[in-house]
PDB file of N, CA and C in Angstrom:
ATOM      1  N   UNK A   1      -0.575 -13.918   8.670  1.00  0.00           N
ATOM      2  CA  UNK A   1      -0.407 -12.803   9.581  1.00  0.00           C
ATOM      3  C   UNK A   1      -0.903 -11.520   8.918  1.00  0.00           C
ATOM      4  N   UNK A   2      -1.504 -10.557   9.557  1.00  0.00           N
ATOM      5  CA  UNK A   2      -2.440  -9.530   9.164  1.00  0.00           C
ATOM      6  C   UNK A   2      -1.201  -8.916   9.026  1.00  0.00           C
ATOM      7  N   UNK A   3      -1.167  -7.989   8.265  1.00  0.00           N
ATOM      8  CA  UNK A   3      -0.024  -6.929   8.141  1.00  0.00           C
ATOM      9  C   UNK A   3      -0.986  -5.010   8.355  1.00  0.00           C
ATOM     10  N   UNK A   4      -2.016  -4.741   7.702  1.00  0.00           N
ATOM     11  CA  UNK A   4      -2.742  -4.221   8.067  1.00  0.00           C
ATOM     12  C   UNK A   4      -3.831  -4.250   9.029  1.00  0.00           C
ATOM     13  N   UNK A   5      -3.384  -3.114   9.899  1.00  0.00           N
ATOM     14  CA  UNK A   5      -4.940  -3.165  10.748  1.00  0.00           C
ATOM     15  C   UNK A   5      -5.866  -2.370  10.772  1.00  0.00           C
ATOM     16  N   UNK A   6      -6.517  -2.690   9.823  1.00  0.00           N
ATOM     17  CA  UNK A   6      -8.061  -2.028   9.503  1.00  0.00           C
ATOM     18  C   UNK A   6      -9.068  -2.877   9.880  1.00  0.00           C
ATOM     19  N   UNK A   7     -10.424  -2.604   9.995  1.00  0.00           N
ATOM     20  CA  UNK A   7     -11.739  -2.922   9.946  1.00  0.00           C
ATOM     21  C   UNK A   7     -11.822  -3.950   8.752  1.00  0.00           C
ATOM     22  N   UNK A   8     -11.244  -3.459   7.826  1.00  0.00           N
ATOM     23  CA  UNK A   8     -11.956  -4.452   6.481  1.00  0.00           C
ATOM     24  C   UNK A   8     -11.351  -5.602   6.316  1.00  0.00           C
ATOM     25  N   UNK A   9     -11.908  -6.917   5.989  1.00  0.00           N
ATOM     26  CA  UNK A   9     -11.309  -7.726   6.155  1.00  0.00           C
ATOM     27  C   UNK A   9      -9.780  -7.811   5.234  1.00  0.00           C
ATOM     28  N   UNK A  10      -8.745  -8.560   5.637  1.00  0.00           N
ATOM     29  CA  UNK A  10      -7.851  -8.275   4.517  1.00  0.00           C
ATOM     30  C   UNK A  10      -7.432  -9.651   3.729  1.00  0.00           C
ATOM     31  N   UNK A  11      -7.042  -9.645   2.520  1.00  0.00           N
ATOM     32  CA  UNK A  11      -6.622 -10.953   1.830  1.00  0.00           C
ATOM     33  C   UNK A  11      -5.049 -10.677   2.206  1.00  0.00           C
ATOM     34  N   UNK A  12      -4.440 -12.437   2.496  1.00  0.00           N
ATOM     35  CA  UNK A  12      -3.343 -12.021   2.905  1.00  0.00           C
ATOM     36  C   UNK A  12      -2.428 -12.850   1.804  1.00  0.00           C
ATOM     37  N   UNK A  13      -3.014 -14.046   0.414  1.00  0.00           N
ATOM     38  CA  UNK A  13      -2.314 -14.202  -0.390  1.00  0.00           C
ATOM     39  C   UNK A  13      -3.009 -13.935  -1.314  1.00  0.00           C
ATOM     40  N   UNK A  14      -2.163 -14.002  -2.686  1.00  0.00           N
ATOM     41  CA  UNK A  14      -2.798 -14.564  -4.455  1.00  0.00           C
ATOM     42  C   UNK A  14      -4.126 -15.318  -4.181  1.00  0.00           C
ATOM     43  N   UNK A  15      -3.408 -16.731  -3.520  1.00  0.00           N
ATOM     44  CA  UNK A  15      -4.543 -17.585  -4.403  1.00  0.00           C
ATOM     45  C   UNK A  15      -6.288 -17.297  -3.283  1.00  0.00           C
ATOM     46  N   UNK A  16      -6.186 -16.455  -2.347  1.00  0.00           N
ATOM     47  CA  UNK A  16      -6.995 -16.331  -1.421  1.00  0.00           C
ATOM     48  C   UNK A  16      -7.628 -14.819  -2.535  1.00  0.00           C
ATOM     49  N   UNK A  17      -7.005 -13.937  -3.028  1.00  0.00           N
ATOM     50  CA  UNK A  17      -7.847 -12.930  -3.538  1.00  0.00           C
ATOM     51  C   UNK A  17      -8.231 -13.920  -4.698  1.00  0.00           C
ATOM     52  N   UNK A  18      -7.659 -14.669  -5.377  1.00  0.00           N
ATOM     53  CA  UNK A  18      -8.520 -15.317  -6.811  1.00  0.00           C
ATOM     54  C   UNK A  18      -9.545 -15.902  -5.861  1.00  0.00           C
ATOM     55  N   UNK A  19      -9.681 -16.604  -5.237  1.00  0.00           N
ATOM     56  CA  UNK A  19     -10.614 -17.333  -4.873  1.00  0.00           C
ATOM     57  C   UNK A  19     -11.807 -16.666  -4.331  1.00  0.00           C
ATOM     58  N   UNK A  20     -11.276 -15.131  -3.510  1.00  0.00           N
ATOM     59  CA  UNK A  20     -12.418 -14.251  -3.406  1.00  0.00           C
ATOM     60  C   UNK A  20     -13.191 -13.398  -4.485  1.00  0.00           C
ATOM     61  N   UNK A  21     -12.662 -13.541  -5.511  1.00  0.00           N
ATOM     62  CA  UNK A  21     -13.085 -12.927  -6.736  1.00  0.00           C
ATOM     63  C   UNK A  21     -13.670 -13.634  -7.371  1.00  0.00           C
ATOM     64  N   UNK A  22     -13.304 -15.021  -7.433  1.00  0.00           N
ATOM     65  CA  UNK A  22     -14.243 -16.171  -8.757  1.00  0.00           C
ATOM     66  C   UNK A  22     -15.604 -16.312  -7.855  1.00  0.00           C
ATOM     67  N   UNK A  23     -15.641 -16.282  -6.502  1.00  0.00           N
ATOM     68  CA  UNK A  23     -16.876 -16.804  -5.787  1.00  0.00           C
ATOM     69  C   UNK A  23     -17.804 -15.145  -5.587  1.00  0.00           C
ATOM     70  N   UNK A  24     -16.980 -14.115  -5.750  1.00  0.00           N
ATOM     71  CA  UNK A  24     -17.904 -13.175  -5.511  1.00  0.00           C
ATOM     72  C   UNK A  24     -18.129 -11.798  -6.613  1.00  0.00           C
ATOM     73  N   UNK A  25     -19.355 -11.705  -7.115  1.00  0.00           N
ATOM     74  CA  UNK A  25     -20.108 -10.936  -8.143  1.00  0.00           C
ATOM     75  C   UNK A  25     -19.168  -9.348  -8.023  1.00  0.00           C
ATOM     76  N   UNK A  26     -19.545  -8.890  -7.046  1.00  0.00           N
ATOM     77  CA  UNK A  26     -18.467  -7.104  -6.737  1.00  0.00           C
ATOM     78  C   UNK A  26     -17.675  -7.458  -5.404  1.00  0.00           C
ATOM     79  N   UNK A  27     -16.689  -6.783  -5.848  1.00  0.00           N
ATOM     80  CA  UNK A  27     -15.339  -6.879  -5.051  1.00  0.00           C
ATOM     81  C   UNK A  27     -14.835  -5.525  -5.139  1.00  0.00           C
ATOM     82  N   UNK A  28     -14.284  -4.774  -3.956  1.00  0.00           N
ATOM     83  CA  UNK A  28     -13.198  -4.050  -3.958  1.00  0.00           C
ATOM     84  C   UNK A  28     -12.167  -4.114  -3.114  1.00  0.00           C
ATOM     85  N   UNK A  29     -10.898  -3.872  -3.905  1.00  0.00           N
ATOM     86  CA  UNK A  29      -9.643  -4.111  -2.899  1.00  0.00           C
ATOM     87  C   UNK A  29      -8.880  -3.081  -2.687  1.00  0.00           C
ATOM     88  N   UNK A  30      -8.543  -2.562  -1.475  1.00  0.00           N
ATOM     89  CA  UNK A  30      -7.623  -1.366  -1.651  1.00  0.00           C
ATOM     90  C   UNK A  30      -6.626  -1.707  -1.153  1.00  0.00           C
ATOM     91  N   UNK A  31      -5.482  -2.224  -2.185  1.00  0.00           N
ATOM     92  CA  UNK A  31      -4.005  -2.637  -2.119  1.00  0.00           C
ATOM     93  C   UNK A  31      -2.796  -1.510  -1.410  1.00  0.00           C
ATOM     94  N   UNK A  32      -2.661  -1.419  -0.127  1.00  0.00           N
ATOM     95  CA  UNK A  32      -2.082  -0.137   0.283  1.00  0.00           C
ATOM     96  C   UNK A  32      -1.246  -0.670   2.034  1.00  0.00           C
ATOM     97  N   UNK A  33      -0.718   0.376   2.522  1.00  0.00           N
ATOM     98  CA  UNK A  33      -0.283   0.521   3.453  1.00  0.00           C
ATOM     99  C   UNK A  33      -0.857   1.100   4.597  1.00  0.00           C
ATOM    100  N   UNK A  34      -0.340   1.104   5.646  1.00  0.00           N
ATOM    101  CA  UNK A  34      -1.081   2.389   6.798  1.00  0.00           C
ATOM    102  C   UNK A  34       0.093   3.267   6.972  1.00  0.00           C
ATOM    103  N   UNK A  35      -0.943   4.157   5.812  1.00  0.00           N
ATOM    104  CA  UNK A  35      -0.483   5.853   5.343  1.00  0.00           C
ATOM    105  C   UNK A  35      -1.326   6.714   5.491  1.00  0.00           C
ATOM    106  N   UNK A  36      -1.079   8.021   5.192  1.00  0.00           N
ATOM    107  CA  UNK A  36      -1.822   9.202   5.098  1.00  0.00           C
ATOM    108  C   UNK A  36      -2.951   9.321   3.638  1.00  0.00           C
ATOM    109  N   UNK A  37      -2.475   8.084   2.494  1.00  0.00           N
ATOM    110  CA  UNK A  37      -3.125   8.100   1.141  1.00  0.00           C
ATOM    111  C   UNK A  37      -4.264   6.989   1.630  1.00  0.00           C
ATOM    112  N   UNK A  38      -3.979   5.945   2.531  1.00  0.00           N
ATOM    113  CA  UNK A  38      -4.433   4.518   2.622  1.00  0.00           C
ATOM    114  C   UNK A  38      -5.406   4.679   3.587  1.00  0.00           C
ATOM    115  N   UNK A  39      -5.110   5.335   4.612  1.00  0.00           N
ATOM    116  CA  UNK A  39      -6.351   5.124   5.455  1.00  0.00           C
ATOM    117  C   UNK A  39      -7.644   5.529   5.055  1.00  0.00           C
ATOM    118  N   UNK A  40      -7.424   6.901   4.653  1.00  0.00           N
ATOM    119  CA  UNK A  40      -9.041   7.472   4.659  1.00  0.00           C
ATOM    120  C   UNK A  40      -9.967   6.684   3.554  1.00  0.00           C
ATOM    121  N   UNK A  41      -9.059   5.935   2.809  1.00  0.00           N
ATOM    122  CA  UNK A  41      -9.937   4.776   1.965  1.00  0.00           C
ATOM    123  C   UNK A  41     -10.362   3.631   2.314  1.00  0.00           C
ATOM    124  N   UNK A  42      -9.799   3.267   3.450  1.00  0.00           N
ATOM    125  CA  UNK A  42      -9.918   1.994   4.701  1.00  0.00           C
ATOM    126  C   UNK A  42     -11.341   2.437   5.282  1.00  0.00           C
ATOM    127  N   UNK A  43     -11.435   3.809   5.617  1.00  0.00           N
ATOM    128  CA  UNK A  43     -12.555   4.030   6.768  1.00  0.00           C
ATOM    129  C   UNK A  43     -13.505   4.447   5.494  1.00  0.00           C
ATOM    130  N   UNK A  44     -13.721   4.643   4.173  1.00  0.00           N
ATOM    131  CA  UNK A  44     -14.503   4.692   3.387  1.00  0.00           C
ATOM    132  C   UNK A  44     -15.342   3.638   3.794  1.00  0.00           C
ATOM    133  N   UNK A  45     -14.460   2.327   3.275  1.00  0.00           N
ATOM    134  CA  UNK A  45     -14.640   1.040   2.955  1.00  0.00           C
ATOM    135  C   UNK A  45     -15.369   0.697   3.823  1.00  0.00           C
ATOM    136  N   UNK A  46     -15.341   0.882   5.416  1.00  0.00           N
ATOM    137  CA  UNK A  46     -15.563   0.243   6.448  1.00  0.00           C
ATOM    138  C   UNK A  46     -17.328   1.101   6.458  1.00  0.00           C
ATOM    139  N   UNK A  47     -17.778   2.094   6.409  1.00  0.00           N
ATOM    140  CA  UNK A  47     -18.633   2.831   6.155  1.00  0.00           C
ATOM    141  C   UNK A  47     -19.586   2.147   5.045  1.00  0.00           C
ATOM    142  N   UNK A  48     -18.756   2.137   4.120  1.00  0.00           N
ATOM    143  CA  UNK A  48     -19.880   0.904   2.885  1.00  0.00           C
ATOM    144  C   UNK A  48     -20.237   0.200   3.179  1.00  0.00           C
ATOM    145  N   UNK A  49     -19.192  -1.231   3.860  1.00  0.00           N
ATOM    146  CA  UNK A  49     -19.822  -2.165   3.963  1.00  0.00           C
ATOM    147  C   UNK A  49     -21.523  -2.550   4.589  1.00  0.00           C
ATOM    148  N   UNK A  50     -21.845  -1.833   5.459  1.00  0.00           N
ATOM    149  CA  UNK A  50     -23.033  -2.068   6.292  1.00  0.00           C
ATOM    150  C   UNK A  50     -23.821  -1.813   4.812  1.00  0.00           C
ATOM    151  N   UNK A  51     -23.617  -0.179   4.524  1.00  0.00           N
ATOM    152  CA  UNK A  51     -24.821   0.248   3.640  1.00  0.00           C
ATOM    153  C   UNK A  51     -24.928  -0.663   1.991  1.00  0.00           C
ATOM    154  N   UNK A  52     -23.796  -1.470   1.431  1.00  0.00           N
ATOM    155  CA  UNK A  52     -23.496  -2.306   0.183  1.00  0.00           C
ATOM    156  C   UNK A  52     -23.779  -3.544   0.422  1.00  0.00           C
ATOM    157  N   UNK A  53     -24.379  -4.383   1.091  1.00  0.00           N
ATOM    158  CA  UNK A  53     -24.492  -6.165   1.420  1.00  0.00           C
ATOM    159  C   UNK A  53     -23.809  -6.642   0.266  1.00  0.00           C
ATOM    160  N   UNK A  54     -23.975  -5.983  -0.688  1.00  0.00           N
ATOM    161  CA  UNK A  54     -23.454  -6.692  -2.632  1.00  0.00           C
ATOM    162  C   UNK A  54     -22.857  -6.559  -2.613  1.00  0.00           C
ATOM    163  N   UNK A  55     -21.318  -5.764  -2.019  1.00  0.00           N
ATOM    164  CA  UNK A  55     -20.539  -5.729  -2.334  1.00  0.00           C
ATOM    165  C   UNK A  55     -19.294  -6.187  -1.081  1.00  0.00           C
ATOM    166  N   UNK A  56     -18.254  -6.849  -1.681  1.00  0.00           N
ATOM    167  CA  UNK A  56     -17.125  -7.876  -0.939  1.00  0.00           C
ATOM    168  C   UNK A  56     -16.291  -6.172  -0.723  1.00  0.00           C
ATOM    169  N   UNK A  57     -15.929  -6.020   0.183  1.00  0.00           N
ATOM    170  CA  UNK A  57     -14.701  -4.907   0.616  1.00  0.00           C
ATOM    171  C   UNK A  57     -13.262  -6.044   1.227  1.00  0.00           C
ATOM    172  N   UNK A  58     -12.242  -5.416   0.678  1.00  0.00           N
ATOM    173  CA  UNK A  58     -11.088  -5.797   1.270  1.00  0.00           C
ATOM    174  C   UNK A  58     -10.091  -5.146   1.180  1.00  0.00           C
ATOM    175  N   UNK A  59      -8.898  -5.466   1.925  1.00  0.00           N
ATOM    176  CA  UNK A  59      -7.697  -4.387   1.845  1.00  0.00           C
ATOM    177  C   UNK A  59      -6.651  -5.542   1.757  1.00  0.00           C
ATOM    178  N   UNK A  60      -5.435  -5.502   1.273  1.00  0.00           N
ATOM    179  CA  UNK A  60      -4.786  -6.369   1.001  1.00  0.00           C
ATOM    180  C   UNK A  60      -3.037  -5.148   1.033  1.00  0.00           C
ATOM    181  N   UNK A  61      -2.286  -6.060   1.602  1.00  0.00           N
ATOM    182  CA  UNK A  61      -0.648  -4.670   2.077  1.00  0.00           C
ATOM    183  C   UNK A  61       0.018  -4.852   0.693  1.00  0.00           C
ATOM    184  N   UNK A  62       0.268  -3.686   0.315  1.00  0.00           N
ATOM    185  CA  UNK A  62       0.887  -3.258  -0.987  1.00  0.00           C
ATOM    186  C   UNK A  62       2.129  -4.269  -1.252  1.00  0.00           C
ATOM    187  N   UNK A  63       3.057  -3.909   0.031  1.00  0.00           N
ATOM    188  CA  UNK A  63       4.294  -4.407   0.319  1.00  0.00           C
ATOM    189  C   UNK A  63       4.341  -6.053   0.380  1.00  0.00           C
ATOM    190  N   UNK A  64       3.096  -7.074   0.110  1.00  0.00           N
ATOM    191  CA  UNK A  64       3.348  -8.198   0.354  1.00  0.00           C
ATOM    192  C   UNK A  64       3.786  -8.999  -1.482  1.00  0.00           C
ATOM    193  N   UNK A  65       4.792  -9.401  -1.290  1.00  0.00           N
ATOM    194  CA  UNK A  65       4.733 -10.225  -3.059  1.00  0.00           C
ATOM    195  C   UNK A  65       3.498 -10.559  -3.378  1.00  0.00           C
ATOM    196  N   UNK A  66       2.872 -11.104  -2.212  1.00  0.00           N
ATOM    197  CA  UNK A  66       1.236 -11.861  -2.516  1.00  0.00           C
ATOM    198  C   UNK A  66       0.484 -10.959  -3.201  1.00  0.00           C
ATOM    199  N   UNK A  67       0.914  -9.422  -2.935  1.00  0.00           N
ATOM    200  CA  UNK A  67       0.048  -8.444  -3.681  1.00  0.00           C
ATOM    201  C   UNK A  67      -0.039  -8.605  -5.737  1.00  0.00           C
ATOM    202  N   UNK A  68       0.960  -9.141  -5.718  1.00  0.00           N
ATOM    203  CA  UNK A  68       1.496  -9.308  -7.470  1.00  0.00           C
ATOM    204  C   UNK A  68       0.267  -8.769  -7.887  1.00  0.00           C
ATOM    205  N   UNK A  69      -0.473  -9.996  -8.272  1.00  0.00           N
ATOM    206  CA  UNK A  69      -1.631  -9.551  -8.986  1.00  0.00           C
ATOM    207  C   UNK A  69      -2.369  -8.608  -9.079  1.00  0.00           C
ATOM    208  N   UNK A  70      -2.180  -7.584  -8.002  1.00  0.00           N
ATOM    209  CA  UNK A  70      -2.988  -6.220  -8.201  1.00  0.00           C
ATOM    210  C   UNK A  70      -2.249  -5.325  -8.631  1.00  0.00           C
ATOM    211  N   UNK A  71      -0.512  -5.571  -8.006  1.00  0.00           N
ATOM    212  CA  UNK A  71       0.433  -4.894  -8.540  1.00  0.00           C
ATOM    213  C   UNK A  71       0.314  -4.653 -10.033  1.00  0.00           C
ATOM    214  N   UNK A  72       0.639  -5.814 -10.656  1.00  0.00           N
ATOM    215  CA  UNK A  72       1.036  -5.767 -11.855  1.00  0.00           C
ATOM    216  C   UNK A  72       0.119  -5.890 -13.004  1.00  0.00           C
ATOM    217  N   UNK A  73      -1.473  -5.515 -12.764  1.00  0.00           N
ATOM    218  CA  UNK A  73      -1.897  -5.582 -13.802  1.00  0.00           C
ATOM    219  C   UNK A  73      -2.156  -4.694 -14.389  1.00  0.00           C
ATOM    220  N   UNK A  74      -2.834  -4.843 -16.089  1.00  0.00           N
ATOM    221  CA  UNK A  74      -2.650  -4.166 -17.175  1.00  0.00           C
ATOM    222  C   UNK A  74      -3.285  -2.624 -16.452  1.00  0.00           C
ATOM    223  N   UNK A  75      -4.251  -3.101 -15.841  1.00  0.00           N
ATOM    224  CA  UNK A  75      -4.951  -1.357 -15.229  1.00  0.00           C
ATOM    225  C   UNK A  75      -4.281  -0.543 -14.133  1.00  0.00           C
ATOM    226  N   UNK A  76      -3.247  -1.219 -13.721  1.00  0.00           N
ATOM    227  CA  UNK A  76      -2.603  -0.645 -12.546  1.00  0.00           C
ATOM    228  C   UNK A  76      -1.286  -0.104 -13.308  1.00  0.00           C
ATOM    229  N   UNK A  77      -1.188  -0.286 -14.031  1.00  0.00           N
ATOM    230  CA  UNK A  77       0.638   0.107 -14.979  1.00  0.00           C
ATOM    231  C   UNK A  77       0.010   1.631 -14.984  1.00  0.00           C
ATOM    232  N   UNK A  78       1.314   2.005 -14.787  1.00  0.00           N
ATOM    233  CA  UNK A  78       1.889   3.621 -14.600  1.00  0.00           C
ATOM    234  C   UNK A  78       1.088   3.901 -13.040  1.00  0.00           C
ATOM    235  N   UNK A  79       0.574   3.188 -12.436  1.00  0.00           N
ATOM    236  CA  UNK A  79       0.121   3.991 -11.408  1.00  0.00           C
ATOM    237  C   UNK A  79       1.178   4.314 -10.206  1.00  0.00           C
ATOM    238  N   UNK A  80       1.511   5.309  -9.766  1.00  0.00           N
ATOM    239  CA  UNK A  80       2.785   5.764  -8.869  1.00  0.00           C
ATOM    240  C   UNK A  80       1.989   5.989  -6.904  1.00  0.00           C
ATOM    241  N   UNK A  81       0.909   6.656  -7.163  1.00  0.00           N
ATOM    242  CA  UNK A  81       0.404   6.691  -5.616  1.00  0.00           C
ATOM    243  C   UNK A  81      -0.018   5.721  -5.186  1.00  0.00           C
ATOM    244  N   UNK A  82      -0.116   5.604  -3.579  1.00  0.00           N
ATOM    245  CA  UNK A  82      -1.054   4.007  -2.980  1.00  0.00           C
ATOM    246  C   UNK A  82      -2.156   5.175  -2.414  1.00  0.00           C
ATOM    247  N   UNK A  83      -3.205   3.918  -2.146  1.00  0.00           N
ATOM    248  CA  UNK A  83      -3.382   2.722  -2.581  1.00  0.00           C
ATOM    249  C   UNK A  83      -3.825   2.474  -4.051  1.00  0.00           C
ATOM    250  N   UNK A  84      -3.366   1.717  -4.548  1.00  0.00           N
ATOM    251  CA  UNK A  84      -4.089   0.726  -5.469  1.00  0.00           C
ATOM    252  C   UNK A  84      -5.452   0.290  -4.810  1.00  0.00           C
ATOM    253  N   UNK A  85      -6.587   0.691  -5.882  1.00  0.00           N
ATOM    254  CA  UNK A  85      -7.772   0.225  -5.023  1.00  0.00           C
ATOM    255  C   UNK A  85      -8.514  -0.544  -7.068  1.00  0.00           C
ATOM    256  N   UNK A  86      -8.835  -1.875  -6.579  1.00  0.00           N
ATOM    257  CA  UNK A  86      -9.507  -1.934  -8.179  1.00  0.00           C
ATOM    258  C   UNK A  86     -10.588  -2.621  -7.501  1.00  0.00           C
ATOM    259  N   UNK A  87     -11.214  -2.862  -8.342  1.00  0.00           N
ATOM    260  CA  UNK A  87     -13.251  -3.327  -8.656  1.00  0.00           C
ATOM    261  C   UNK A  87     -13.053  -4.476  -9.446  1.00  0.00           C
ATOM    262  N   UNK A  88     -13.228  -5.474  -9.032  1.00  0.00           N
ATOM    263  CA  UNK A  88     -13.576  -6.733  -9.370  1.00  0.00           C
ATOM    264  C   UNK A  88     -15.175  -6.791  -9.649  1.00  0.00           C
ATOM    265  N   UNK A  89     -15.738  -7.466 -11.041  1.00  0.00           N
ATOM    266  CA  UNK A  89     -16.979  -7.569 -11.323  1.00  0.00           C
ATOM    267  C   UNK A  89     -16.667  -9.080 -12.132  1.00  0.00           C
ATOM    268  N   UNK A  90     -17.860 -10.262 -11.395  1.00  0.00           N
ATOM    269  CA  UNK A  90     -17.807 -11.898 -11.769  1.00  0.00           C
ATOM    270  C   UNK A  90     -16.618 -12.181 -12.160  1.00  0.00           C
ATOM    271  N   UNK A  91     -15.355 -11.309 -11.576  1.00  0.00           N
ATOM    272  CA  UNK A  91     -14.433 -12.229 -11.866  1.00  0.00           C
ATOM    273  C   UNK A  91     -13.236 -11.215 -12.327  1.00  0.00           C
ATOM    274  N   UNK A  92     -13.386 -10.688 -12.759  1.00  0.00           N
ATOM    275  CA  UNK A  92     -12.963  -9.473 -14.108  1.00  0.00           C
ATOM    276  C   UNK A  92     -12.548  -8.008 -13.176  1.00  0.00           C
ATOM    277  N   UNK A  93     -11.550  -7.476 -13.410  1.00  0.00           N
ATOM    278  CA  UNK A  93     -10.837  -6.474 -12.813  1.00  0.00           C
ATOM    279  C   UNK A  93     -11.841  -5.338 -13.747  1.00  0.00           C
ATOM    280  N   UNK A  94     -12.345  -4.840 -13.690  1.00  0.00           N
ATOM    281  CA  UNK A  94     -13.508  -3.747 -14.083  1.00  0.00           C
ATOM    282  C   UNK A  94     -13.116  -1.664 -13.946  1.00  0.00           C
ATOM    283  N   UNK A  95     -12.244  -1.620 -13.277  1.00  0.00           N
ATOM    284  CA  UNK A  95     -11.899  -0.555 -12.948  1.00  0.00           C
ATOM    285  C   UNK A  95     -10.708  -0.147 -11.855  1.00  0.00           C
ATOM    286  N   UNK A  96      -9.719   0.588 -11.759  1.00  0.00           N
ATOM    287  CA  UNK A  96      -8.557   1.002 -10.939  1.00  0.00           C
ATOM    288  C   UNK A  96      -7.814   2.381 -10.676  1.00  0.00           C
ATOM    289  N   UNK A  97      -8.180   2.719  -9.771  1.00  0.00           N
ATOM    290  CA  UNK A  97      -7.543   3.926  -9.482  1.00  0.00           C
ATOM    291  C   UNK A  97      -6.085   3.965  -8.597  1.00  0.00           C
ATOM    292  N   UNK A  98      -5.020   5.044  -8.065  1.00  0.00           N
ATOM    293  CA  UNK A  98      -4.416   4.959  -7.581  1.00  0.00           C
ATOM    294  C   UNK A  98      -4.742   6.776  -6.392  1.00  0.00           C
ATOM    295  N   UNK A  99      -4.130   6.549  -5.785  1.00  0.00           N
ATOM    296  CA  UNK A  99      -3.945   7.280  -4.763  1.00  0.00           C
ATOM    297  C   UNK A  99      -5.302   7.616  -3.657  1.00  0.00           C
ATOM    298  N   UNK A 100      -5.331   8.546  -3.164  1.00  0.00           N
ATOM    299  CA  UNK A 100      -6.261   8.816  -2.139  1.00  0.00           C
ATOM    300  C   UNK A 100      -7.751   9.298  -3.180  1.00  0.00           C
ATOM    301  N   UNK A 101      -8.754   8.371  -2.469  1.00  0.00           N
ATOM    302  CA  UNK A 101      -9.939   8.485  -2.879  1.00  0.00           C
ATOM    303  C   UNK A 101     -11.057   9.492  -1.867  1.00  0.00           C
ATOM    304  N   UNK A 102     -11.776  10.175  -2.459  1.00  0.00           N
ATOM    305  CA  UNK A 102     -12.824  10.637  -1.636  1.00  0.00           C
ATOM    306  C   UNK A 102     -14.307   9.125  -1.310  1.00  0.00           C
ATOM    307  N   UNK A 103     -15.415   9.818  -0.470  1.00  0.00           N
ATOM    308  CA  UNK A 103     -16.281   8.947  -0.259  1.00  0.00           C
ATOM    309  C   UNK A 103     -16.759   8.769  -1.537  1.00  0.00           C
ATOM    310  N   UNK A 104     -17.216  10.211  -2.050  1.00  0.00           N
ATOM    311  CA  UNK A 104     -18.405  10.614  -3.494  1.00  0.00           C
ATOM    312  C   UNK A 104     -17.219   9.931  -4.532  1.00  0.00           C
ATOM    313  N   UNK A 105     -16.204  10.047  -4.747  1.00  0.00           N
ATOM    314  CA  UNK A 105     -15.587   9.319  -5.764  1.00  0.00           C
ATOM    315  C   UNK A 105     -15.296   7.627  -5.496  1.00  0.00           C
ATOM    316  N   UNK A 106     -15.475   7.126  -4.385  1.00  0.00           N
ATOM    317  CA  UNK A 106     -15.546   5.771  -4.540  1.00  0.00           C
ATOM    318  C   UNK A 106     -17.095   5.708  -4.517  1.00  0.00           C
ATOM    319  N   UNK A 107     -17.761   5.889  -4.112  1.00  0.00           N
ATOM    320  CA  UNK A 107     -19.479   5.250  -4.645  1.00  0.00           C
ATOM    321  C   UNK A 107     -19.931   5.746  -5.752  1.00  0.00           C
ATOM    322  N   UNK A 108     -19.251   6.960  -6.425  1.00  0.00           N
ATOM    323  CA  UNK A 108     -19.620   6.721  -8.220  1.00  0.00           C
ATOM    324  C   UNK A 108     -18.681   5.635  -8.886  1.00  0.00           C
ATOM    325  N   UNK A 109     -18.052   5.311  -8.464  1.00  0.00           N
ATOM    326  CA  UNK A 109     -17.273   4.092  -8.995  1.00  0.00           C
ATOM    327  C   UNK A 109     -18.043   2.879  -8.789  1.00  0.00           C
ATOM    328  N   UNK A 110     -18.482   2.761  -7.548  1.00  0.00           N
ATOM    329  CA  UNK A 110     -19.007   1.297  -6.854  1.00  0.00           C
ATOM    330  C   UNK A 110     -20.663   1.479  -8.023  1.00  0.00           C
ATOM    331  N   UNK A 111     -21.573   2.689  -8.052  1.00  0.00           N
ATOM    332  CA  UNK A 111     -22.773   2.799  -8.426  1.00  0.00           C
ATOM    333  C   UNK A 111     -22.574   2.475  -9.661  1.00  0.00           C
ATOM    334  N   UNK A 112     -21.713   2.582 -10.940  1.00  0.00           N
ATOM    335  CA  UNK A 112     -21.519   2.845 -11.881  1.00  0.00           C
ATOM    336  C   UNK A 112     -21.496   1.279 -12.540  1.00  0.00           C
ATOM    337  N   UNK A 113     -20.130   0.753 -11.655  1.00  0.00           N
ATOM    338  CA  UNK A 113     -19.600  -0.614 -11.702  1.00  0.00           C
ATOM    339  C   UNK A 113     -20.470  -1.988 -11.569  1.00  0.00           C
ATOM    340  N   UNK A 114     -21.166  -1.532 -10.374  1.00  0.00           N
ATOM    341  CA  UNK A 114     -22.054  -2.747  -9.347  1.00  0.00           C
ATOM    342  C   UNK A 114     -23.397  -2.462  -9.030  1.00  0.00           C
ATOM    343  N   UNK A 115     -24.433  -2.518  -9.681  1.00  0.00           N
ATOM    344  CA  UNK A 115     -26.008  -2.551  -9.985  1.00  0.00           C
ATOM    345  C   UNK A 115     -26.455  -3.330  -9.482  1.00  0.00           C
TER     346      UNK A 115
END
């Protein structure tokens, strides 16, 4: 069951984001709610996708246990705002921010990350 309703597609367990990550080269996930921090990074996302073919976009609900793995990893500790948004590269958590992102600050992330 979708818990978010955004445009981007969403992962709705664990073993469904591992599995989208081992099969795909760039990944981004923005681990969040529908908030005032979460959306405007949703409609980023949804904006990339057309112009990025290389790159996997997804959103995945903060609030689900299934989230663990984005929750709790080493790059996400101390982070207090949503969303959690990280960059998956062949596999590998590559980069993580927390709270509300601009456009120009997620595509120097994506340009930087994903070549």
């Amino acid at each position: 069951m979708k818990m978010l309703q955004t445009a981007v597609h969403e992962i709705e367990t664990a073993d469904e984001l591992q599995k989208i990550i081992n099969e795909n080269e760039n990944v981004m996930v923005c681990c969040g709610r529908m908030g005032p921090m979460c959306i405007p990074v949703y409609e980023v996302m949804e904006e990339l996708e057309e112009e990025r073919p290389h790159i996997k976009f997804y959103s995945m609900a903060f609030d689900s246990r299934e989230a663990a793995p984005i929750r709790n990893a080493d790059m996400c500790r101390g982070f207090m705002g949503l969303p959690f948004t990280v960059y998956y590269k062949n596999g590998k958590m590559v980069q993580a921010t927390s709270s509300i992102q601009s456009h120009k600050q997620i595509t120097s992330i994506l340009d930087a990350n994903f070549q």
